[in-house]
Protein backbone atom coordinates (compact mmCIF):
# COMPACT_ATOMS: atom_id res chain seq x y z
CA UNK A 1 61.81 53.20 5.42
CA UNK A 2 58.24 54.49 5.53
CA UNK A 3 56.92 57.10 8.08
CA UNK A 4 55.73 55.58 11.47
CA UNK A 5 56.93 52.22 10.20
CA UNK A 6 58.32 49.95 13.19
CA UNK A 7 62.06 49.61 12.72
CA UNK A 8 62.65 45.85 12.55
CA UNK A 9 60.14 45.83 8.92
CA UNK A 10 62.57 47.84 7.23
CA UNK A 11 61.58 49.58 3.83
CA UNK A 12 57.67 48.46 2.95
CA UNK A 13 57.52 47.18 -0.28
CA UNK A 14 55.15 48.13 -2.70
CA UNK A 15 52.23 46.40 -1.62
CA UNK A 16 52.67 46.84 2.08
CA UNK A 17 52.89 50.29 1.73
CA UNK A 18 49.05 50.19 0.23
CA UNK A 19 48.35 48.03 2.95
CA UNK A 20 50.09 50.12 5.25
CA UNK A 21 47.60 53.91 4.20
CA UNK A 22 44.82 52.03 3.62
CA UNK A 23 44.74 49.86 7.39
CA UNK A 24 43.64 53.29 9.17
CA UNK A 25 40.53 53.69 7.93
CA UNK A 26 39.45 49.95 6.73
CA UNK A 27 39.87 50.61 3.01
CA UNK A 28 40.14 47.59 0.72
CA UNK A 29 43.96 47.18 -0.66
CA UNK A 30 43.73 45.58 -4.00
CA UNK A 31 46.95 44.33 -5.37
CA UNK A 32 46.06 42.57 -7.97
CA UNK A 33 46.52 45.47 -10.69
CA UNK A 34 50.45 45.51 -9.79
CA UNK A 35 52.92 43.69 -11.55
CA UNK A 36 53.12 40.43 -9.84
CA UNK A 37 56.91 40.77 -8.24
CA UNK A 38 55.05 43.70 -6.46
CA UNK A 39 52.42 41.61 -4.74
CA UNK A 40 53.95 40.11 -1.78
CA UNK A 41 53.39 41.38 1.74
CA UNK A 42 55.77 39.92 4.87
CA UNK A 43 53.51 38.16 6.98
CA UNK A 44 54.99 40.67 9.94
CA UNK A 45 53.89 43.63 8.21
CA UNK A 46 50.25 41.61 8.33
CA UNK A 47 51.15 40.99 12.10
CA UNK A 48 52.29 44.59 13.15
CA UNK A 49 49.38 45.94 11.74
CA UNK A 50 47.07 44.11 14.03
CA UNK A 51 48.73 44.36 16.87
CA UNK A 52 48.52 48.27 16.43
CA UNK A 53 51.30 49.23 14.68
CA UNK A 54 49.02 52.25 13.26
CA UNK A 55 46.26 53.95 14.93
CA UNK A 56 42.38 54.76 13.46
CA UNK A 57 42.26 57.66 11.39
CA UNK A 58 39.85 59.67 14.21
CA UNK A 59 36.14 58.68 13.13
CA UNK A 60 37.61 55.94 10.84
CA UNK A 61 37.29 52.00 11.82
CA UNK A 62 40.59 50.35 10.97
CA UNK A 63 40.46 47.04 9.54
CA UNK A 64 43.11 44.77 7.25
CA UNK A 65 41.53 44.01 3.81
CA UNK A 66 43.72 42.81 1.52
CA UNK A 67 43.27 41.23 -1.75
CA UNK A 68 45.60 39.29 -3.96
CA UNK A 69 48.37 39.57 -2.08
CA UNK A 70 50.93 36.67 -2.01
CA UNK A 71 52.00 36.72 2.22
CA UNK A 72 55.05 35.11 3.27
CA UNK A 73 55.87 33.64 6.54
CA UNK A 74 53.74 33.52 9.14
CA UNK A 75 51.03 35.87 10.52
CA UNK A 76 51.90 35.52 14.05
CA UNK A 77 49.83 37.62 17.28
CA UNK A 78 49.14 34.65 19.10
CA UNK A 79 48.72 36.10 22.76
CA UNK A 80 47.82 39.22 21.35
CA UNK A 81 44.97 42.13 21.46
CA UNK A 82 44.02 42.30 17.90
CA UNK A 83 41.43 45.42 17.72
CA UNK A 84 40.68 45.47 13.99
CA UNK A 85 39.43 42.27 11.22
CA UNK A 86 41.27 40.77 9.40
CA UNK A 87 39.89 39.95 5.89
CA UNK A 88 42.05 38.30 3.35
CA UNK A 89 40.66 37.35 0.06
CA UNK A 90 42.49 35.41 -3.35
CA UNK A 91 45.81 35.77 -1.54
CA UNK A 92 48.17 33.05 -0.92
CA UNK A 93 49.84 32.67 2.32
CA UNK A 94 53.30 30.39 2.82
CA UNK A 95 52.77 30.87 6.77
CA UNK A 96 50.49 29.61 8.73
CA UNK A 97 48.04 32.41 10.66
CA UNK A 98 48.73 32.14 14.43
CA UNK A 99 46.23 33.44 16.80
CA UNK A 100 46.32 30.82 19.52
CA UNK A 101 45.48 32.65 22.78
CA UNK A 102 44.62 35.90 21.13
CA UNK A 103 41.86 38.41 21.05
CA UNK A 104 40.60 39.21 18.08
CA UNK A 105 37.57 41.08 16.06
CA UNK A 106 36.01 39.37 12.98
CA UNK A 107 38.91 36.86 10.73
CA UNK A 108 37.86 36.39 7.03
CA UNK A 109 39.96 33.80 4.40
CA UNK A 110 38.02 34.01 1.31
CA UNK A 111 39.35 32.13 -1.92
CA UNK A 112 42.58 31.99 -0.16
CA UNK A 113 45.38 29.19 -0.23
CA UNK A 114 47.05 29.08 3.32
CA UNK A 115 49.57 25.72 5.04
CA UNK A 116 46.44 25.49 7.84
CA UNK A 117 45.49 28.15 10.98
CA UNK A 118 46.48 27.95 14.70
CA UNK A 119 43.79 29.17 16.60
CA UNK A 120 43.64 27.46 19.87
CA UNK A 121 42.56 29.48 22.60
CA UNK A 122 41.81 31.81 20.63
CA UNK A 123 38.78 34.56 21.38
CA UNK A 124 36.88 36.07 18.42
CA UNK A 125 34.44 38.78 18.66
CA UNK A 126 32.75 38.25 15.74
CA UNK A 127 32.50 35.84 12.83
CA UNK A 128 35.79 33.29 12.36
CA UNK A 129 35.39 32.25 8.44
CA UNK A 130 37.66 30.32 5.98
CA UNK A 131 35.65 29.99 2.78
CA UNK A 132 36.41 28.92 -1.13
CA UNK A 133 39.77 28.56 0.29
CA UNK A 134 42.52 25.63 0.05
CA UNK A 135 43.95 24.42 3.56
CA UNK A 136 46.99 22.39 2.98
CA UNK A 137 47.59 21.79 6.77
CA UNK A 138 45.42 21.49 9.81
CA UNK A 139 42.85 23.96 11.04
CA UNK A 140 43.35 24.10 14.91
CA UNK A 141 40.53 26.12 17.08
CA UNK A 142 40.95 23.64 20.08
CA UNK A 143 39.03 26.20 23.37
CA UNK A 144 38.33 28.67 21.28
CA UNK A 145 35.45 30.97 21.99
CA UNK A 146 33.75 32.34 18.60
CA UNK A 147 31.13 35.09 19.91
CA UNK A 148 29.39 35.05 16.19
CA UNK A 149 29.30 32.31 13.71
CA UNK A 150 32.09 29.90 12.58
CA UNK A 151 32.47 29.12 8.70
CA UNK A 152 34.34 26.68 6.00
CA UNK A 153 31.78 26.49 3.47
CA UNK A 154 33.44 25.04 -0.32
CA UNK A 155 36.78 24.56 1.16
CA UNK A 156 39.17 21.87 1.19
CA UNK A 157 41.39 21.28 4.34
CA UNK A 158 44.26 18.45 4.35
CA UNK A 159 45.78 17.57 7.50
CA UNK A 160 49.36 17.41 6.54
CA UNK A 161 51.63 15.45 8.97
CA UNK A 162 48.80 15.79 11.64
CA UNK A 163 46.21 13.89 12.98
CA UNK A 164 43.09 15.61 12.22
CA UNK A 165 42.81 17.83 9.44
CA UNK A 166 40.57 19.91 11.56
CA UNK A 167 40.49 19.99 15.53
CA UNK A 168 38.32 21.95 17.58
CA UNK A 169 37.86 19.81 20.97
CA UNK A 170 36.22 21.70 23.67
CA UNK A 171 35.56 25.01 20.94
CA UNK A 172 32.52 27.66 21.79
CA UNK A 173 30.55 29.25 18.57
CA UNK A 174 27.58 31.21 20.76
CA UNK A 175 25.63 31.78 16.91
CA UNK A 176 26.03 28.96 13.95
CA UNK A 177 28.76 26.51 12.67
CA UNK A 178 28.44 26.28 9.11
CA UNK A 179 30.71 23.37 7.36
CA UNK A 180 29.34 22.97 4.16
CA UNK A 181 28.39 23.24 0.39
CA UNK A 182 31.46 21.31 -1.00
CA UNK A 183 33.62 21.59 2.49
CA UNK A 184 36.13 18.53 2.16
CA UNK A 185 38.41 17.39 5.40
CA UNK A 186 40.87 15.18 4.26
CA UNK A 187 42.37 13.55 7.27
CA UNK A 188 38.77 13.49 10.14
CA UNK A 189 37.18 16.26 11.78
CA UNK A 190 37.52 16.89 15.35
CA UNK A 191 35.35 18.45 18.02
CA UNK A 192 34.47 16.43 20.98
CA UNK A 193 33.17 18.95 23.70
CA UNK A 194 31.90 21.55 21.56
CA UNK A 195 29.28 23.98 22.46
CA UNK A 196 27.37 25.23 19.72
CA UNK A 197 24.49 27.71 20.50
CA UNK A 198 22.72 27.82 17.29
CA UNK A 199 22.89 25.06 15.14
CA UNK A 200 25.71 23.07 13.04
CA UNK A 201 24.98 23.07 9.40
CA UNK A 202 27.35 19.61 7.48
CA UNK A 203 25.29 19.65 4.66
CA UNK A 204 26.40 18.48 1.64
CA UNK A 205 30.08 18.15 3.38
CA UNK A 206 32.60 15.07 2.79
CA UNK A 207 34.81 13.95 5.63
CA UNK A 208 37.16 11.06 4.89
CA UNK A 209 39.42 9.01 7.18
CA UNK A 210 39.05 5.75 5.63
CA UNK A 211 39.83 3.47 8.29
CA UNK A 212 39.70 5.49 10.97
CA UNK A 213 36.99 8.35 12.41
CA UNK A 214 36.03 10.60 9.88
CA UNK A 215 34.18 13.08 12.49
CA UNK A 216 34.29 12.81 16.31
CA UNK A 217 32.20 15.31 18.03
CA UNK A 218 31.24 12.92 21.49
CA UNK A 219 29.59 14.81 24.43
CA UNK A 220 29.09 18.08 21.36
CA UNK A 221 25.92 20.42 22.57
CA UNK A 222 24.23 22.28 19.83
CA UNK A 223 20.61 23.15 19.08
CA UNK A 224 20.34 21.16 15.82
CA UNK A 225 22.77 19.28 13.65
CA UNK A 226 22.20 18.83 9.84
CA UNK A 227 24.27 16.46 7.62
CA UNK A 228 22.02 16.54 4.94
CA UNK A 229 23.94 14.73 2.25
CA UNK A 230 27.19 14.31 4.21
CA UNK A 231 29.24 11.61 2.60
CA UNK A 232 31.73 9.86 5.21
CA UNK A 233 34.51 7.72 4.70
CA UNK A 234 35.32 6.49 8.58
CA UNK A 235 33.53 6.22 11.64
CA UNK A 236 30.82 9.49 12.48
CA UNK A 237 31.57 9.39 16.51
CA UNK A 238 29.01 10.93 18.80
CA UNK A 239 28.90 9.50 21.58
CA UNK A 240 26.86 11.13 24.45
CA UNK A 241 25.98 14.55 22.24
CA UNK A 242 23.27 16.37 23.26
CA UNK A 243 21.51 17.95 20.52
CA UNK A 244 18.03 19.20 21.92
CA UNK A 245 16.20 19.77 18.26
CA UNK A 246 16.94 18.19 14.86
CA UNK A 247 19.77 15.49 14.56
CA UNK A 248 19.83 14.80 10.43
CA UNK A 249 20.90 12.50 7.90
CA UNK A 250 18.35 12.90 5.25
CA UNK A 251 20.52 12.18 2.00
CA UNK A 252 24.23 11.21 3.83
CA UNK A 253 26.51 8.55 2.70
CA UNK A 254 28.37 6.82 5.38
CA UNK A 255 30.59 4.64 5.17
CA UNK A 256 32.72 2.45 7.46
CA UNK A 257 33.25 -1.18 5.78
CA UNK A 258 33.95 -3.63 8.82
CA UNK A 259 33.76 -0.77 11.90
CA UNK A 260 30.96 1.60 13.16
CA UNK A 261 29.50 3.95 10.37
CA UNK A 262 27.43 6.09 12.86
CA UNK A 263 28.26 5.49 17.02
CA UNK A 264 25.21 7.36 18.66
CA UNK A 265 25.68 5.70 22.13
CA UNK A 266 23.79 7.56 25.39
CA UNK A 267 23.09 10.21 22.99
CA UNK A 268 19.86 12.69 23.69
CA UNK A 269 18.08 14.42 20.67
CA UNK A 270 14.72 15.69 20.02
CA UNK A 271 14.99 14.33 16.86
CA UNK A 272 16.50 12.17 14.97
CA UNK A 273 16.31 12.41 10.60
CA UNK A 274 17.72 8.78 9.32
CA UNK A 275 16.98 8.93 5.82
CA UNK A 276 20.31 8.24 3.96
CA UNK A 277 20.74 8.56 -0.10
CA UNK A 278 22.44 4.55 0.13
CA UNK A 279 22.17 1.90 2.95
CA UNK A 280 24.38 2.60 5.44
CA UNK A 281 27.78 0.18 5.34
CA UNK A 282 29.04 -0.28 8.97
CA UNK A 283 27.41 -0.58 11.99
CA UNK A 284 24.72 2.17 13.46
CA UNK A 285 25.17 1.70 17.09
CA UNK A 286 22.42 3.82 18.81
CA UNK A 287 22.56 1.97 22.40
CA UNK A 288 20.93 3.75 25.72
CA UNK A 289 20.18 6.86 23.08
CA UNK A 290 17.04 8.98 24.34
CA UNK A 291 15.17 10.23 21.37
CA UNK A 292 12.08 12.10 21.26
CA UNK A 293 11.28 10.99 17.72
CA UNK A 294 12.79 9.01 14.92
CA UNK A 295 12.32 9.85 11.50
CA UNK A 296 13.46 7.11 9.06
CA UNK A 297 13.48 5.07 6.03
CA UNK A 298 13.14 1.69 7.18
CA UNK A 299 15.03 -0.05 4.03
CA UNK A 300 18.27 2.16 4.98
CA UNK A 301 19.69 0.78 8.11
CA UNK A 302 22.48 -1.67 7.96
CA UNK A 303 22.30 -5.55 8.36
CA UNK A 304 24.67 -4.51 12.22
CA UNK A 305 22.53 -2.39 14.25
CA UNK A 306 23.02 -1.84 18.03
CA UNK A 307 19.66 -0.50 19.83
CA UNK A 308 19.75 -1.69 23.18
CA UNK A 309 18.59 0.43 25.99
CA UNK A 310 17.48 2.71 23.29
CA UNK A 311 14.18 4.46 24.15
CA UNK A 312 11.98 6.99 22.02
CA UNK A 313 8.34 8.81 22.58
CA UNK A 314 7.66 7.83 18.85
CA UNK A 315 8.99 6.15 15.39
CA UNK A 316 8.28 7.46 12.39
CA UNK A 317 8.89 5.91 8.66
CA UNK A 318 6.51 8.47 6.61
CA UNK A 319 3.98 6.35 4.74
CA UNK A 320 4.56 3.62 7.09
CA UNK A 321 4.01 4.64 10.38
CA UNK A 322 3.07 1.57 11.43
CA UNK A 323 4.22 -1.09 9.59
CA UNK A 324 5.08 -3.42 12.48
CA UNK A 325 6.94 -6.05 10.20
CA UNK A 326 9.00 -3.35 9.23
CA UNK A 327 10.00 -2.07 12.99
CA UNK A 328 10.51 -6.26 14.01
CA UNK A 329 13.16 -6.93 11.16
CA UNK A 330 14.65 -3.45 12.79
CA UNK A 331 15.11 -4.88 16.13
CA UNK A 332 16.31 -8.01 14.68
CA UNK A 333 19.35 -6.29 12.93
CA UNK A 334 20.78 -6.35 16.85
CA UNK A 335 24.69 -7.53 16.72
CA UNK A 336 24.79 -8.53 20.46
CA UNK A 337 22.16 -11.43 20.39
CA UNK A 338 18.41 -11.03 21.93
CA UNK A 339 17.73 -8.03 24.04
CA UNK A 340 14.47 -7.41 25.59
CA UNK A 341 14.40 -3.82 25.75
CA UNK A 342 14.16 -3.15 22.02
CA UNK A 343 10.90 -5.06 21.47
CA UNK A 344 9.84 -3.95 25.04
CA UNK A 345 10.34 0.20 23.79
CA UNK A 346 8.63 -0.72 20.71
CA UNK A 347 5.74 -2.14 22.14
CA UNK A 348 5.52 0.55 24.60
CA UNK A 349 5.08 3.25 21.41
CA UNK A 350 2.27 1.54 19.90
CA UNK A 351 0.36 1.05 23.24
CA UNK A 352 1.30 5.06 23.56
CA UNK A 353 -0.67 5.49 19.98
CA UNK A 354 -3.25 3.30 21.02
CA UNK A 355 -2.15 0.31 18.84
CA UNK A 356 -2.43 -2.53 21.57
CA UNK A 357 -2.48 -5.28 19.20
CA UNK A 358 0.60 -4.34 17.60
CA UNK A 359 1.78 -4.01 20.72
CA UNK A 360 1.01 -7.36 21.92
CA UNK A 361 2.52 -8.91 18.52
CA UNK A 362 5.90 -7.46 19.18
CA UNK A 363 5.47 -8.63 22.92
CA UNK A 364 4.58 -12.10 20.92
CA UNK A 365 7.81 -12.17 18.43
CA UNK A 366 9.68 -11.27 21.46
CA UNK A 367 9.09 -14.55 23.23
CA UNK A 368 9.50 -16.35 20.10
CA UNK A 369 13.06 -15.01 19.87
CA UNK A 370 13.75 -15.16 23.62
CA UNK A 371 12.71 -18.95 23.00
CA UNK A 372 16.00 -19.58 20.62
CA UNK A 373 17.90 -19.05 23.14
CA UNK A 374 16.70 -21.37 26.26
CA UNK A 375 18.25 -24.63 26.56
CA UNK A 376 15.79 -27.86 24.93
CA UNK A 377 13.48 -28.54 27.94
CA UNK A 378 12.16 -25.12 28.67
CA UNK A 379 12.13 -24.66 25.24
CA UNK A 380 9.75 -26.94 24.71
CA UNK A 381 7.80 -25.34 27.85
CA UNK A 382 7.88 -22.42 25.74
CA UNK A 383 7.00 -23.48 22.88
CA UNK A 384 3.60 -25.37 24.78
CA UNK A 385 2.91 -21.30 25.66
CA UNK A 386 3.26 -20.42 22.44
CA UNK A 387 0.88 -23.05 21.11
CA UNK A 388 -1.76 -22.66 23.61
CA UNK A 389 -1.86 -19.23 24.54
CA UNK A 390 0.47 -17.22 22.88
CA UNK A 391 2.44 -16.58 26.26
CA UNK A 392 -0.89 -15.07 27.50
CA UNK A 393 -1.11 -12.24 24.57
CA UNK A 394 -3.84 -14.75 22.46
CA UNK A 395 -5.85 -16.54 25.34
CA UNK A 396 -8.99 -16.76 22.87
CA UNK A 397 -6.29 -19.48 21.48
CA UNK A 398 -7.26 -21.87 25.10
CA UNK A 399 -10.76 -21.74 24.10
CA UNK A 400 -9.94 -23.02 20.62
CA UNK A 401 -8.36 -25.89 22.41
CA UNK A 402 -10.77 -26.35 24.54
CA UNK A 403 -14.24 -26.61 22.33
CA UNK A 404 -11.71 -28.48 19.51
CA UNK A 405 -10.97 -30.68 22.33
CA UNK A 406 -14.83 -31.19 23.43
CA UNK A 407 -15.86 -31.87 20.51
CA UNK A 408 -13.24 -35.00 20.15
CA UNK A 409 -14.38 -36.13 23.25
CA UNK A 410 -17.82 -35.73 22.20
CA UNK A 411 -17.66 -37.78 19.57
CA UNK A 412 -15.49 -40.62 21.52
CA UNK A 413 -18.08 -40.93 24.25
CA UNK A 414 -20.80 -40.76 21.84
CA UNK A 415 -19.38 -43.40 19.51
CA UNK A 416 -18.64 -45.36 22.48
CA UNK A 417 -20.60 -44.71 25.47
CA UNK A 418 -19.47 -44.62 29.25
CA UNK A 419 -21.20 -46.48 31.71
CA UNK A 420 -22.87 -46.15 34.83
CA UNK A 421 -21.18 -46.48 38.16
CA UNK A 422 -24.49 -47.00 40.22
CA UNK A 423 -28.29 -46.37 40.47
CA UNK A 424 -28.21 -42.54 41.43
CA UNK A 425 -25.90 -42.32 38.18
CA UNK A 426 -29.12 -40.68 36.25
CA UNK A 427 -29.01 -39.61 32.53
CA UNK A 428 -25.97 -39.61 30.35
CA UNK A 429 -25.42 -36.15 28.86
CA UNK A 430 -22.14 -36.42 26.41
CA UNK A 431 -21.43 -32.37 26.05
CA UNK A 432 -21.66 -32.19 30.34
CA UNK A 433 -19.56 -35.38 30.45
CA UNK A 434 -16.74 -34.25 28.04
CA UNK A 435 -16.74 -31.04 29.79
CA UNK A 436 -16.09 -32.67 33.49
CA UNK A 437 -13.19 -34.45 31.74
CA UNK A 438 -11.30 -31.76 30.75
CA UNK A 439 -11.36 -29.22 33.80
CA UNK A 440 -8.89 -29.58 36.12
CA UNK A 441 -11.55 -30.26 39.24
CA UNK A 442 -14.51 -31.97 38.52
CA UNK A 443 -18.02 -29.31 38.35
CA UNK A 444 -20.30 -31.46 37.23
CA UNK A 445 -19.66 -35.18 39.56
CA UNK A 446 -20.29 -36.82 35.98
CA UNK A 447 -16.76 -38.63 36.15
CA UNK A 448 -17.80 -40.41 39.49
CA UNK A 449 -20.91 -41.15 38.20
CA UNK A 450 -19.93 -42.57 34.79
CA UNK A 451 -16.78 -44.52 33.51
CA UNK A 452 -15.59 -44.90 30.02
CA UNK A 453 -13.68 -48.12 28.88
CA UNK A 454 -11.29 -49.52 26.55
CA UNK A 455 -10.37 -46.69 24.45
CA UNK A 456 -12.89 -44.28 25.36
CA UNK A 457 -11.21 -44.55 28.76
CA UNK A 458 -8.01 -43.57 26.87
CA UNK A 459 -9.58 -40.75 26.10
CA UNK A 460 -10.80 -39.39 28.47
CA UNK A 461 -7.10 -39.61 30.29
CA UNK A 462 -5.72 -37.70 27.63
CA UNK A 463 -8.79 -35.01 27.67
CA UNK A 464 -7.73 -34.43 31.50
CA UNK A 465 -4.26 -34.20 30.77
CA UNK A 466 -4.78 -32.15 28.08
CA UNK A 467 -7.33 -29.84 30.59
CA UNK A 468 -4.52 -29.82 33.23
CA UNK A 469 -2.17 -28.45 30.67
CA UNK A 470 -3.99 -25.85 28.97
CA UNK A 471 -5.21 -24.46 32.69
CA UNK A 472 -1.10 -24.06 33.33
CA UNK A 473 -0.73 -22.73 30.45
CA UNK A 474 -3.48 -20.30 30.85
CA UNK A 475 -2.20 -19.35 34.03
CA UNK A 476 1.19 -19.40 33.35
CA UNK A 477 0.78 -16.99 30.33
CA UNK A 478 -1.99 -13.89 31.88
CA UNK A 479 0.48 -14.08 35.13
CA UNK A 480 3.67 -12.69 32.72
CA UNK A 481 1.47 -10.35 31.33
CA UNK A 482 0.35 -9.30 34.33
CA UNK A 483 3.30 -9.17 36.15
CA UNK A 484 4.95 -7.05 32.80
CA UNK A 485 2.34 -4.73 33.65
């Protein structure tokens, strides 16, 4: 049994005895130039070391840094006061490392191959990272508290018999996340209630849960959140996140055939990046969102979009910034049947850029589509709004009516002249008379003092009817304007 060695580890082996000198002052234990029967290193050995079994050499930082080591059973100081890092690298572990509830400096897997870490709880001074590695089992960090930056760039994680191959509900990182460059979760990603100071890098990840929800992260607070060329397989869940800069999916994949590719309900973020490398299959549900901008490509969103109550200070498609036609068949993509809001929001944007006549052309397609669905008779009262004044966003249309209308009747009373109802009846002036006909009250006194016949007489019943209705119409249409405004 080695010097200062804890009874209950027995005689060190080869390569814990390396590990064992070299843990004082932080020196690098490379095993890889002994035979490989002398490799392995009890995951207690790992364990006592941590939890102090040597002290510092005096002016010496300890630290365990062990390369290609094969470590059996489990590293376990959950509950623990770990004082040194931990930095494993090409070694392959048959326990699982346990610091649920512990303290601990810096932990480092690099190019390892480990059956998944417990780390709930857990508080790490310093940088948690598990990179180029191969995670057989689930990664738990559920409460932890990460005081640097939290890392599984290039490595694979499966979630064995568990749920999630990664959970990390209600988990603190007070720099970066970084899950990226060729990161793989097979089995969903959880981490609803995560505070993230800095931002959350997903780039160029792949999450897959077909079926089910690839990557939950609802009521998540970060600073920005890239998933630049994330490809999903399952639902992308974030419901009410608050992400106060850059929300991104320039590039991403997602897919959720028959479900909800990307839930963004009540969400707030100061921007949002939707320009995926495919159209989206699944739903984008983005209701009662709050978005300072929106950045997207137009042709990308699916056919089942959900936008209702969703409100932004501006919309953004590049080259088209404006293209109207393009932002209507948006709105129209709505699952749930007509909602106002969506063409009300839009409208509101372009009268916020100055745009009023798009604005009032959304305002118009929007009463066209409310029209669908009224039952038949005040459909057809719509539809008489349409046709006359546009619901009261084209009233030059009334005046078209109007002088087409005069100059029918015109022509009728020219053709076939009205006559006098007395002596003081005066001159006949056609353009005065046809104009008395078709205003609601009579201006001029022509229709007492003249009176058509036979079908002139016809006419001139249809020109006041006609008056009478445009006049409603007129009035009908500026008062819901108005009253919008």
């Amino acid at each position: 049994m080695a010097i200062g060695t804890p009874a209950h580890l027995g005689v060190l082996g080869r390569a814990e005895q390396l590990l064992w000198d070299g843990y004082p002052h932080g020196a690098l234990t490379d095993v890889r130039t002994l035979p490989e029967a002398e490799r392995t290193v009890r995951g207690e050995v790992v364990a006592a070391l941590l939890l102090g079994a040597v002290e510092a050499e005096p002016g010496r930082v300890p630290a365990l840094r062990l390369r290609g080591a094969r470590i059996e059973g489990d590293i376990d100081v959950r509950g623990g006061e770990v004082g040194a890092e931990l930095a494993l690298s090409h070694c392959e572990l048959t326990g699982v490392p346990i610091i649920a509830d512990a303290a601990t400096r810096t932990v480092r897997f690099l190019h390892c191959r480990l059956p998944g870490l417990h780390a709930d709880l857990a508080r790490v001074d310093g940088t948690l990272r598990i990179d180029h590695s191969t995670v057989t089992g689930p990664v738990r960090v559920k409460r932890a508290l990460i005081t640097g930056s939290f890392h599984m760039d290039a490595t694979t994680v499966s979630r064995g018999a568990e749920e999630w191959a990664v959970s990390a509900g209600g988990f603190a990182v007070e720099s970066g996340m970084f899950v990226r460059d060729g990161f793989v979760a097979e089995g969903g990603f959880r981490m609803p209630g995560a505070r993230v100071e800095g931002g959350i890098s997903m780039n160029r990840a792949t999450l897959r849960n077909p079926g089910g929800v690839a990557l939950i992260a609802d009521n998540l607070t970060a600073h920005t959140f890239d998933c630049e060329d994330l490809v999903t397989e399952g639902e992308v869940r974030l419901i009410d996140v608050r992400v106060s800069g850059r929300l991104g999916f320039a590039g991403a994949r997602l897919s959720a055939p028959g479900g909800i590719a990307l839930h963004l309900a009540r969400a707030q973020v100061g921007l949002l990046v939707f320009k995926p490398g495919a159209p989206v299959i699944g739903k984008v549900n983005l209701t009662y969102g709050q978005y300072g901008i929106i950045s997207d490509d137009p042709d990308m969103w699916p056919e089942a979009l959900n936008l209702n109550g969703t409100v932004y200070a501006a919309v953004q498609a590049g080259s088209r910034p404006l293209d109207v036609a393009a932002r209507l068949d948006w709105i129209s993509r709505e699952t749930d049947g007509y909602r106002p809001q969506p063409y009300e929001q839009l409208a509101a944007y372009y009268r916020s850029v100055g745009h009023d006549e798009l604005a009032r052309h959304v305002l118009l397609v929007k009463e066209r589509r409310h029209r669908r669905t009224l039952p038949p008779v005040r459909r057809t009262m719509s539809r008489l709004l349409d046709w006359t004044v546009g619901y009261g966003y084209r009233p030059a249309r009334a005046l078209l009516w109007m002088v087409g209308l005069a100059v029918v009747g015109a022509v009728v009373f020219s053709l076939d002249r009205p006559s006098p109802t007395g002596p003081s009846s005066g001159s006949f002036n056609v353009v005065v008379y046809t104009l008395d006909m078709l205003l609601p009250v009579s201006v001029f006194d022509e229709r007492s003092s003249w009176s058509a016949s036979g079908a002139a007489a016809w006419v001139g019943y249809a020109l006041r009817a006609a008056g009478w209705l445009l006049t409603t119409a007129v009035i009908a249409g500026l008062t819901r304007v108005l009253n919008r405004r």
